[in-house]
N, C-alpha and C. Protein backbone atom coordinates (compact mmCIF):
# COMPACT_ATOMS: atom_id res chain seq x y z
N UNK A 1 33.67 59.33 10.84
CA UNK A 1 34.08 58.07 11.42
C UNK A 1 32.85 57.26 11.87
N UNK A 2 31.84 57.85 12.64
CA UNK A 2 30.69 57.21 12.96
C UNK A 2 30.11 56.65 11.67
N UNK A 3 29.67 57.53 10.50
CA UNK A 3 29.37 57.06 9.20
C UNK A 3 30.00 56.01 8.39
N UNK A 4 31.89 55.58 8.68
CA UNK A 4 32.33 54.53 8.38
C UNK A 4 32.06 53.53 9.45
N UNK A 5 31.95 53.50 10.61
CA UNK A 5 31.31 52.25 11.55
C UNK A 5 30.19 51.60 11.04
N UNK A 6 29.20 52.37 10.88
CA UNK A 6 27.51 52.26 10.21
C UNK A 6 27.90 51.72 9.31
N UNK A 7 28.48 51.46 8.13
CA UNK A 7 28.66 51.25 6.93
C UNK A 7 29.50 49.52 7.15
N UNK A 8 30.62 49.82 7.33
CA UNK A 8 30.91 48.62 7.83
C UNK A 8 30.09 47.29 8.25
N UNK A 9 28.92 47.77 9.75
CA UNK A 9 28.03 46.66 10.35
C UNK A 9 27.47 46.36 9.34
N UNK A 10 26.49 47.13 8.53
CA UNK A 10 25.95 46.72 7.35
C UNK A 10 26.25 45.77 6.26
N UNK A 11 27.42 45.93 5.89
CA UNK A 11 28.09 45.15 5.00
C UNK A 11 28.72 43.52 5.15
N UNK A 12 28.63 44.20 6.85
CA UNK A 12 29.03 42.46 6.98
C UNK A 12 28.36 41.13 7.08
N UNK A 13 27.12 41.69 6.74
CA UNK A 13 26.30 40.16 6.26
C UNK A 13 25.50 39.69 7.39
N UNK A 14 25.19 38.41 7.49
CA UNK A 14 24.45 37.27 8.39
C UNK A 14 25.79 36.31 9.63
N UNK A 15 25.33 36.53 10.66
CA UNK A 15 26.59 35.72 11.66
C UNK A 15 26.18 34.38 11.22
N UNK A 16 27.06 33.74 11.81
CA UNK A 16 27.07 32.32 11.47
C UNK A 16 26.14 31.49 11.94
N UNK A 17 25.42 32.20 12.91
CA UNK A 17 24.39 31.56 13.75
C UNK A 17 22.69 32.08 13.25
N UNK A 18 22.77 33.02 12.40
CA UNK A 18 21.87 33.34 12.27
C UNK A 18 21.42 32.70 11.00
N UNK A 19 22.80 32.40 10.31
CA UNK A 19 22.90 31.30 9.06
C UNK A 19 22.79 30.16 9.22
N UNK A 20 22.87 29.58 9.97
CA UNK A 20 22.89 28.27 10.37
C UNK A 20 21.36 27.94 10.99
N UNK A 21 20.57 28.59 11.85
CA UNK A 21 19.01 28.93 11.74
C UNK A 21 18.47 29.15 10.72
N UNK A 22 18.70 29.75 9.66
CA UNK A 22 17.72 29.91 8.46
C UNK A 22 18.16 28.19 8.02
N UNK A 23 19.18 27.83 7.77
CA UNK A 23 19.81 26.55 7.11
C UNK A 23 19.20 25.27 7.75
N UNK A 24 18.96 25.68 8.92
CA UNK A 24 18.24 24.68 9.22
C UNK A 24 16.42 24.36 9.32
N UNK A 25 15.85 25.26 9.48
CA UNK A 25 14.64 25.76 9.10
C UNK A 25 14.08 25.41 7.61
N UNK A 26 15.30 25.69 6.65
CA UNK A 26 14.95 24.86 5.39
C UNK A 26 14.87 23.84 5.20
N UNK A 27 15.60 23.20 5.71
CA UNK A 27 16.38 21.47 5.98
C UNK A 27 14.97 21.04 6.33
N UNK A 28 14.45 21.69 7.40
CA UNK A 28 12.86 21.03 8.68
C UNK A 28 12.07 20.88 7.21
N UNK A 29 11.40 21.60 6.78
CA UNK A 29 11.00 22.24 5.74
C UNK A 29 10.56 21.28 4.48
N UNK A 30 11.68 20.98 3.59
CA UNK A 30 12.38 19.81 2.80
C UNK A 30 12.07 18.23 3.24
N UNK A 31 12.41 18.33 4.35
CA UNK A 31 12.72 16.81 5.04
C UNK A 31 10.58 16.57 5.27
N UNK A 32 9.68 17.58 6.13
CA UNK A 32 8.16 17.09 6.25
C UNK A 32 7.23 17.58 5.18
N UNK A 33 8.14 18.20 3.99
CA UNK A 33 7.23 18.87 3.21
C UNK A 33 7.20 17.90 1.99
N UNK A 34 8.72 17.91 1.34
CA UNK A 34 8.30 17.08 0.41
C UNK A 34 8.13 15.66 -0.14
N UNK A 35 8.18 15.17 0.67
CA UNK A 35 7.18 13.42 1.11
C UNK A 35 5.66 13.57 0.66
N UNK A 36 5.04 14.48 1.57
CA UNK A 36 3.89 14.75 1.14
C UNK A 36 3.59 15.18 -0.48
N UNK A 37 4.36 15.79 -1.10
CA UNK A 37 4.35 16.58 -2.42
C UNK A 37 4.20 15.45 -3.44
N UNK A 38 4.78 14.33 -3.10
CA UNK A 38 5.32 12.99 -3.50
C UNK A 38 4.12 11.67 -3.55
N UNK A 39 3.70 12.10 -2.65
CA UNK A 39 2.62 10.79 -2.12
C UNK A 39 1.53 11.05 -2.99
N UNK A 40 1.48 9.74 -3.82
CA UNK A 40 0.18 8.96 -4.42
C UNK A 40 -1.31 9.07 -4.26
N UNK A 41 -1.01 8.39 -2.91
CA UNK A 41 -2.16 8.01 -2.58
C UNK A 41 -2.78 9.05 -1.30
N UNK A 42 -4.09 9.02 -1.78
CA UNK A 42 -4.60 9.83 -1.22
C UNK A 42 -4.90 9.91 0.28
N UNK A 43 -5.16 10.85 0.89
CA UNK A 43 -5.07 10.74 2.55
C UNK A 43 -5.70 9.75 2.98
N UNK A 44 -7.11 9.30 2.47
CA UNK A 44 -8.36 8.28 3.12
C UNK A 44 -8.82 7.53 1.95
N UNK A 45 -8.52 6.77 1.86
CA UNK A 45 -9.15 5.30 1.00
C UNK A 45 -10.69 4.54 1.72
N UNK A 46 -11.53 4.58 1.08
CA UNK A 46 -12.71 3.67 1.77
C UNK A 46 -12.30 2.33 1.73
N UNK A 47 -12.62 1.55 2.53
CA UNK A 47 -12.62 0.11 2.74
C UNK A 47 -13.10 -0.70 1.47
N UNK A 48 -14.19 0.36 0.57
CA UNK A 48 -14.65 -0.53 -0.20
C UNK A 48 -13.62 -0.43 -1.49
N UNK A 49 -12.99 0.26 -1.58
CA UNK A 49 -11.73 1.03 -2.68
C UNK A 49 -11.05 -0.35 -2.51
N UNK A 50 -10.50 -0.36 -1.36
CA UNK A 50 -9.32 -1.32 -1.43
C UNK A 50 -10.52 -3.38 -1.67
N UNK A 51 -11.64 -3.22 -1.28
CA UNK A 51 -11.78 -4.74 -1.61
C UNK A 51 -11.95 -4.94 -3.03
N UNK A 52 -12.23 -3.64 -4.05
CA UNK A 52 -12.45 -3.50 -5.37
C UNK A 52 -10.87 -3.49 -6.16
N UNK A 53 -10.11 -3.17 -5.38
CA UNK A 53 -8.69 -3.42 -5.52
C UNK A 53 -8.41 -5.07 -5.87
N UNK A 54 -8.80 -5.24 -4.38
CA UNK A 54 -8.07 -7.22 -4.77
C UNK A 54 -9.22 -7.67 -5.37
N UNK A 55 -10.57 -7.67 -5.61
CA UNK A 55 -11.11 -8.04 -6.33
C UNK A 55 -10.20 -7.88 -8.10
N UNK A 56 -10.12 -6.75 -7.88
CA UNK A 56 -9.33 -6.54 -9.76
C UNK A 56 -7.65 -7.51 -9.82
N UNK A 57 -7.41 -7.14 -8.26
CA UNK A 57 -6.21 -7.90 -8.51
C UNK A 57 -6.02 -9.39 -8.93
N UNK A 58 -6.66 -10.11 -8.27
CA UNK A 58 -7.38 -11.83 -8.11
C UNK A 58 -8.18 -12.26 -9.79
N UNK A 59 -8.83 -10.84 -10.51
CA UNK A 59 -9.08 -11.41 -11.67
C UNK A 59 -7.45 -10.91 -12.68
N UNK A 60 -6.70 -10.08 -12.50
CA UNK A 60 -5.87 -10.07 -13.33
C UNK A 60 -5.00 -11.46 -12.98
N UNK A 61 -4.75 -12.13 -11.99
CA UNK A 61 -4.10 -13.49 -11.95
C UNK A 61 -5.09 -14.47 -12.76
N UNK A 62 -5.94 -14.56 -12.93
CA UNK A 62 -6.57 -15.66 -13.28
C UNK A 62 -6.41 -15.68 -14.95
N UNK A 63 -6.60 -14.29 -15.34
CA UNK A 63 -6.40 -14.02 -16.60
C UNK A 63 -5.10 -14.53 -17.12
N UNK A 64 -3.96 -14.09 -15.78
CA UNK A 64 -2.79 -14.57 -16.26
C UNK A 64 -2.48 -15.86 -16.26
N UNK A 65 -2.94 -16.54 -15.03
CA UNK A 65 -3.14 -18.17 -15.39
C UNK A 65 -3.61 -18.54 -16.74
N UNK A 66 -4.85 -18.05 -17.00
CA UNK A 66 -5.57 -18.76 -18.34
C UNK A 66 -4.36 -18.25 -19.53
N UNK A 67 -3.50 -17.16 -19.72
CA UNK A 67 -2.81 -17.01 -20.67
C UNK A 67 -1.56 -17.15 -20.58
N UNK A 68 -1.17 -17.74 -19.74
CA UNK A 68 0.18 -17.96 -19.64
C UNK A 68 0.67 -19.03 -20.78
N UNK A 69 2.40 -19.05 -20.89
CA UNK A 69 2.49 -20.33 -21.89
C UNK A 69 3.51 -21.63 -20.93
N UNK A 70 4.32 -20.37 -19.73
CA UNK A 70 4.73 -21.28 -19.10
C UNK A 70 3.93 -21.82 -17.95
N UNK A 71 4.49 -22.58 -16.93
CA UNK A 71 3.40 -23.08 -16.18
C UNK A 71 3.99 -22.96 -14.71
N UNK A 72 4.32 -21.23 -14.44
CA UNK A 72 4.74 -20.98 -13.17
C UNK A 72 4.03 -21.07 -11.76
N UNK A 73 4.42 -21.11 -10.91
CA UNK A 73 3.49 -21.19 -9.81
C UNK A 73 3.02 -19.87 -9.12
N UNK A 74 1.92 -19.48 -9.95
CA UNK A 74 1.01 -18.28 -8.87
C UNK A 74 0.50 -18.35 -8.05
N UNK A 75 1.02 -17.04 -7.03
CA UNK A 75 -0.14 -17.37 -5.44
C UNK A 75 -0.05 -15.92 -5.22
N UNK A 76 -1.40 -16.07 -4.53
CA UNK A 76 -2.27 -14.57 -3.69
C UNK A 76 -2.12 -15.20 -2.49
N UNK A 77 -0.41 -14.06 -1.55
CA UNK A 77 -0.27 -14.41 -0.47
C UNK A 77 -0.63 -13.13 0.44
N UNK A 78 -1.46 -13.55 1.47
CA UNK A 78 -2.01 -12.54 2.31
C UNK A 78 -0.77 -12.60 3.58
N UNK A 79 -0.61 -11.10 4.15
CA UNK A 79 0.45 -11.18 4.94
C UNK A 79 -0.42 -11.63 6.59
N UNK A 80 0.20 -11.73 6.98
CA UNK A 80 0.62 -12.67 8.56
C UNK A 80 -0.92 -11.23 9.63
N UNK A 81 -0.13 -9.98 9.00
CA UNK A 81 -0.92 -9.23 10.29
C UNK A 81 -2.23 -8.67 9.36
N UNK A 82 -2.32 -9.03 8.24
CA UNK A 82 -3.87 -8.48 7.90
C UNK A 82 -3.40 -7.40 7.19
N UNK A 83 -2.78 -6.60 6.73
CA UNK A 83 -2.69 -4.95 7.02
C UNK A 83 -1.80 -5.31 5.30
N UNK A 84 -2.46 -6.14 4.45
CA UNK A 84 -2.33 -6.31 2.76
C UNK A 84 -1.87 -7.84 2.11
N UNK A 85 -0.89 -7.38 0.94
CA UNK A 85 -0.75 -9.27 0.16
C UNK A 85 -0.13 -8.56 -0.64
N UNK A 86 0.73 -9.89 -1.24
CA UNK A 86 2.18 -10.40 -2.17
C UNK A 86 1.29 -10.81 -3.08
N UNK A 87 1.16 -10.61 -4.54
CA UNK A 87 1.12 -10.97 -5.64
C UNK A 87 2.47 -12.03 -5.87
N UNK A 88 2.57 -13.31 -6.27
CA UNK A 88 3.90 -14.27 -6.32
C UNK A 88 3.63 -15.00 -7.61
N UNK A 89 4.85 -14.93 -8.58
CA UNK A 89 4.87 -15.79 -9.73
C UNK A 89 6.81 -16.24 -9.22
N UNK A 90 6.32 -17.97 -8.77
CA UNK A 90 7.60 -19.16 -8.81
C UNK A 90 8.37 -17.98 -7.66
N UNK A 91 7.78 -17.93 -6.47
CA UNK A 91 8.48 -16.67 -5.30
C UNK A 91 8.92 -15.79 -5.93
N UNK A 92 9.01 -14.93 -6.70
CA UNK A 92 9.42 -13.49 -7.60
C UNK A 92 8.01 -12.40 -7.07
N UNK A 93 8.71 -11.24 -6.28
CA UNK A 93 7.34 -10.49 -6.53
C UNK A 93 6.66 -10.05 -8.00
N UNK A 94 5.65 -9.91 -7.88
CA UNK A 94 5.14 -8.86 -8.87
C UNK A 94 4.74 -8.10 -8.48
N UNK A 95 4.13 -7.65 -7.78
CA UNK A 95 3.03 -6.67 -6.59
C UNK A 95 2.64 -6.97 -5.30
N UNK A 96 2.33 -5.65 -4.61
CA UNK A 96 2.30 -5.57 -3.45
C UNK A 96 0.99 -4.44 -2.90
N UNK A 97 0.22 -5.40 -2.00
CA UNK A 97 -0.69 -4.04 -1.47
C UNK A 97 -0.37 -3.61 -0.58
N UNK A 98 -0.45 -2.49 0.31
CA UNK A 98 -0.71 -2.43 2.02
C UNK A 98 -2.05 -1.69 1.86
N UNK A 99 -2.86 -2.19 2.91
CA UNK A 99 -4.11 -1.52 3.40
C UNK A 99 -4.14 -0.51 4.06
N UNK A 100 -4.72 0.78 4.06
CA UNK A 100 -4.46 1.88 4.44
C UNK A 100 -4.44 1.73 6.26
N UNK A 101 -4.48 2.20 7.27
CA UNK A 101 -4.06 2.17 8.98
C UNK A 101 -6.11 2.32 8.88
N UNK A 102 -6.15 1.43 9.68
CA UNK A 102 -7.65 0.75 10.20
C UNK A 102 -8.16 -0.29 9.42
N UNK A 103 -7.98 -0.30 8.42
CA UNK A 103 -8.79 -1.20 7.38
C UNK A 103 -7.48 -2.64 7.91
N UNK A 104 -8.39 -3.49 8.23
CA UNK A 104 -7.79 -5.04 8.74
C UNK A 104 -8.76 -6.22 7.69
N UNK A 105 -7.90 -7.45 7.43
CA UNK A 105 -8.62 -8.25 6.59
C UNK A 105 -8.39 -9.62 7.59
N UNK A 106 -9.54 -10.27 8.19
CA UNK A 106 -8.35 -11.73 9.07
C UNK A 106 -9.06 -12.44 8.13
N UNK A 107 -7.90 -13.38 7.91
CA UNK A 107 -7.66 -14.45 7.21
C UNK A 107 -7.16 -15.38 8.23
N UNK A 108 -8.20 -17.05 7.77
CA UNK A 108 -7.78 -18.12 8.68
C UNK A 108 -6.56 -18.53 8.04
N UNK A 109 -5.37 -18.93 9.23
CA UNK A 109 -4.04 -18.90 9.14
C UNK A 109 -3.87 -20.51 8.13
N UNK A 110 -4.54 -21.39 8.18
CA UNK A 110 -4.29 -22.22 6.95
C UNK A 110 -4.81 -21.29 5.04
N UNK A 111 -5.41 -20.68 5.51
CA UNK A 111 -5.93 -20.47 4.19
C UNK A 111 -5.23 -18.83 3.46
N UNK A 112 -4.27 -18.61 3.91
CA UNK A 112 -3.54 -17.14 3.57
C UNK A 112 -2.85 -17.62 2.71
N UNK A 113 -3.04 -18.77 1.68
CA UNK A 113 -2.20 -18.61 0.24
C UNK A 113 -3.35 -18.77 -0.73
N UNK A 114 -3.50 -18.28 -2.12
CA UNK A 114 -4.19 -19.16 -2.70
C UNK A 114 -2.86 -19.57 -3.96
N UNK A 115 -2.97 -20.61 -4.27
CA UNK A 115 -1.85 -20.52 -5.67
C UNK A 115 -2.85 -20.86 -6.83
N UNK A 116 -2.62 -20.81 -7.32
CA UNK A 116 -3.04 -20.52 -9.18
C UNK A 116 -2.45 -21.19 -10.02
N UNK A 117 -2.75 -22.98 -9.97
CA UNK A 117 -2.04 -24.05 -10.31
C UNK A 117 -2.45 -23.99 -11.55
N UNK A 118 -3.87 -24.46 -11.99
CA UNK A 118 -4.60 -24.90 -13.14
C UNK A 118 -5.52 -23.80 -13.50
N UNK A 119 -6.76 -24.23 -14.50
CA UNK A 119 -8.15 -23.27 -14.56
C UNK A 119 -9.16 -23.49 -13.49
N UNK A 120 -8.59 -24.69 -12.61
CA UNK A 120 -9.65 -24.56 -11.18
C UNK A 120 -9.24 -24.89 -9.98
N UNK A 121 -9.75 -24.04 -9.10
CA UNK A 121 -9.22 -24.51 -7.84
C UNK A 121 -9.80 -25.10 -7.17
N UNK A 122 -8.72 -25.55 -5.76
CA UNK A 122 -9.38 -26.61 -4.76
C UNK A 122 -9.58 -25.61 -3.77
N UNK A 123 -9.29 -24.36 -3.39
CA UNK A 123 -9.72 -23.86 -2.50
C UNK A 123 -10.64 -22.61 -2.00
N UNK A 124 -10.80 -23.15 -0.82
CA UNK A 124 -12.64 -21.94 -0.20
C UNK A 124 -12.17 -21.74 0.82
N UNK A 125 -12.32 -20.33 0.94
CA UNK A 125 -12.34 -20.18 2.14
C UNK A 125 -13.07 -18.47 2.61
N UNK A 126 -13.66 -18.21 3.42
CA UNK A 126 -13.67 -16.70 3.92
C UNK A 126 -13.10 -15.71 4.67
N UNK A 127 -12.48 -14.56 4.17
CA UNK A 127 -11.98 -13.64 4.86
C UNK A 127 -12.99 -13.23 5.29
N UNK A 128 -12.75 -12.13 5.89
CA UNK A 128 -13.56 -10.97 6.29
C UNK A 128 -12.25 -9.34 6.36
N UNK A 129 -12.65 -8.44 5.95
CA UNK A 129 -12.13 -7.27 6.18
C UNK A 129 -12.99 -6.03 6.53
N UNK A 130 -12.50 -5.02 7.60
CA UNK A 130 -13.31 -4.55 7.98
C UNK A 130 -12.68 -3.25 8.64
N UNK A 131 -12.74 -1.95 8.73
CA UNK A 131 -12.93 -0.80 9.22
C UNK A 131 -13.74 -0.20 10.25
N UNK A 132 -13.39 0.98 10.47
CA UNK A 132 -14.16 1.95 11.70
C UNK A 132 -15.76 2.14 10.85
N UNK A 133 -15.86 1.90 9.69
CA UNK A 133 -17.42 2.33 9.47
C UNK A 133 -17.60 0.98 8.15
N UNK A 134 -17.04 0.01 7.76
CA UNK A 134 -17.52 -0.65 7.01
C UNK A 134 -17.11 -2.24 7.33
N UNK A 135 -17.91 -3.05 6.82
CA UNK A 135 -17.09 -4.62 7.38
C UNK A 135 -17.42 -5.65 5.55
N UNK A 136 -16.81 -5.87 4.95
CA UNK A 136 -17.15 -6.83 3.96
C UNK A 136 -16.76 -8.35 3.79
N UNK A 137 -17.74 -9.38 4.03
CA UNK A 137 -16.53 -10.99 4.22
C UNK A 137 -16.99 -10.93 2.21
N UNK A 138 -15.46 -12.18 2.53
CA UNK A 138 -15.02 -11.95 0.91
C UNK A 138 -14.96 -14.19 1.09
N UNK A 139 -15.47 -14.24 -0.12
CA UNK A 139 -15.81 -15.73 0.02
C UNK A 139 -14.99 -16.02 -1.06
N UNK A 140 -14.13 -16.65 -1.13
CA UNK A 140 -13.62 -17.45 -2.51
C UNK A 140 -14.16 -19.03 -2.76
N UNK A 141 -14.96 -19.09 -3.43
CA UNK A 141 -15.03 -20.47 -3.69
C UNK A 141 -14.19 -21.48 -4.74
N UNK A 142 -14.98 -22.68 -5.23
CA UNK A 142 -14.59 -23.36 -5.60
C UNK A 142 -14.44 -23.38 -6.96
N UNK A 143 -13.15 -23.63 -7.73
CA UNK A 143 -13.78 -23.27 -9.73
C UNK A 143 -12.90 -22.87 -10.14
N UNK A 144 -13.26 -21.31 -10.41
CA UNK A 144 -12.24 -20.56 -11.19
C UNK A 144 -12.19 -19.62 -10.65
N UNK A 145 -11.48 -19.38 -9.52
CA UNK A 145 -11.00 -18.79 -8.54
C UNK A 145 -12.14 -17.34 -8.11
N UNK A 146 -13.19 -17.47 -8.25
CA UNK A 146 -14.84 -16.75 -8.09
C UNK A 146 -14.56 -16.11 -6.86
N UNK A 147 -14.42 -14.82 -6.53
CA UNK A 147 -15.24 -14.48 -5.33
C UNK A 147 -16.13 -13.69 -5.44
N UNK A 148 -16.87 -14.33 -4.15
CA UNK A 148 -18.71 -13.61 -3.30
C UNK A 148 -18.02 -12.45 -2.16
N UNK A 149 -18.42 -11.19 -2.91
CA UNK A 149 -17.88 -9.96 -1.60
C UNK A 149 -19.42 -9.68 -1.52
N UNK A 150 -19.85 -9.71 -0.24
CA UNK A 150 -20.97 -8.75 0.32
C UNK A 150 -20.43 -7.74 1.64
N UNK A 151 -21.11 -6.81 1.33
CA UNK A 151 -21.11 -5.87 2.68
C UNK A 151 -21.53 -6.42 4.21
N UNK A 152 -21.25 -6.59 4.99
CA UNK A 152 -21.80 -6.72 6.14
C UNK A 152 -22.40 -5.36 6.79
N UNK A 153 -21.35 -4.49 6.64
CA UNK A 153 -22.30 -3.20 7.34
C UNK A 153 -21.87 -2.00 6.42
């Protein structure tokens, strides 16, 4: 009889509570693990990564200006808090940056559009963007939509 008791406890498995702890432990698991498994982009971007970014981005618009057949309205819109920019053809996105957490770009609040009317523009102006260890102002001048990036530090 003792030997059918023993036998019995054994057989009867995991309580409901002890199931419901493992079940949830997986869940924890799932939910902070695989986001990370997922993610792109790499933990730390340099400051200079991302100005070589909109640098490439700013010449693929221009390219697309010069080859376009219709005659939509492009603009390089910088957002409000610094922290990236809207690629815009006739308000339709096409792309989108965000700047990684420290890296800030200020832009004077008249000059956070450029649009991409013709093969030259009317507008100049200087950002500046800058990080815990790097600072670069970014000059757009006048023409064909040219920018001057130097390092500051």
């Amino acid at each position: 009889m003792i030997r059918r008791l023993a036998n019995l406890r054994s057989e009867r498995g995991f309580t409901l509570f002890e199931m419901t702890a493992v079940l949830t432990i997986i869940a924890c698991l799932l939910v902070f693990l695989l986001p990370a498994l997922f993610e792109k982009r790499p933990d730390w971007i340099p400051l200079e990564q991302e100005v070589r970014l909109m640098e490439q981005d700013i010449q693929t618009l221009r390219l697309m200006q010069y080859s376009k057949q219709d005659q939509s309205l492009m603009q390089f819109r910088f957002r409000g808090d610094g922290a990236g920019y809207l690629v815009l053809a006739d308000d339709r996105l096409l792309w989108q940056r965000t700047f990684q957490n420290g890296h800030t770009c200020t832009v004077p609040p008249s000059n956070r559009i450029i649009y991409f009317k013709s093969y030259h523009s009317i507008y100049a102006a200087t950002w500046s963007c800058r990080s815990a260890t790097a600072e670069y102002e970014i000059k757009f001048l006048l023409g064909n939509y040219q920018m001057a990036i130097r390092k500051v530090r």
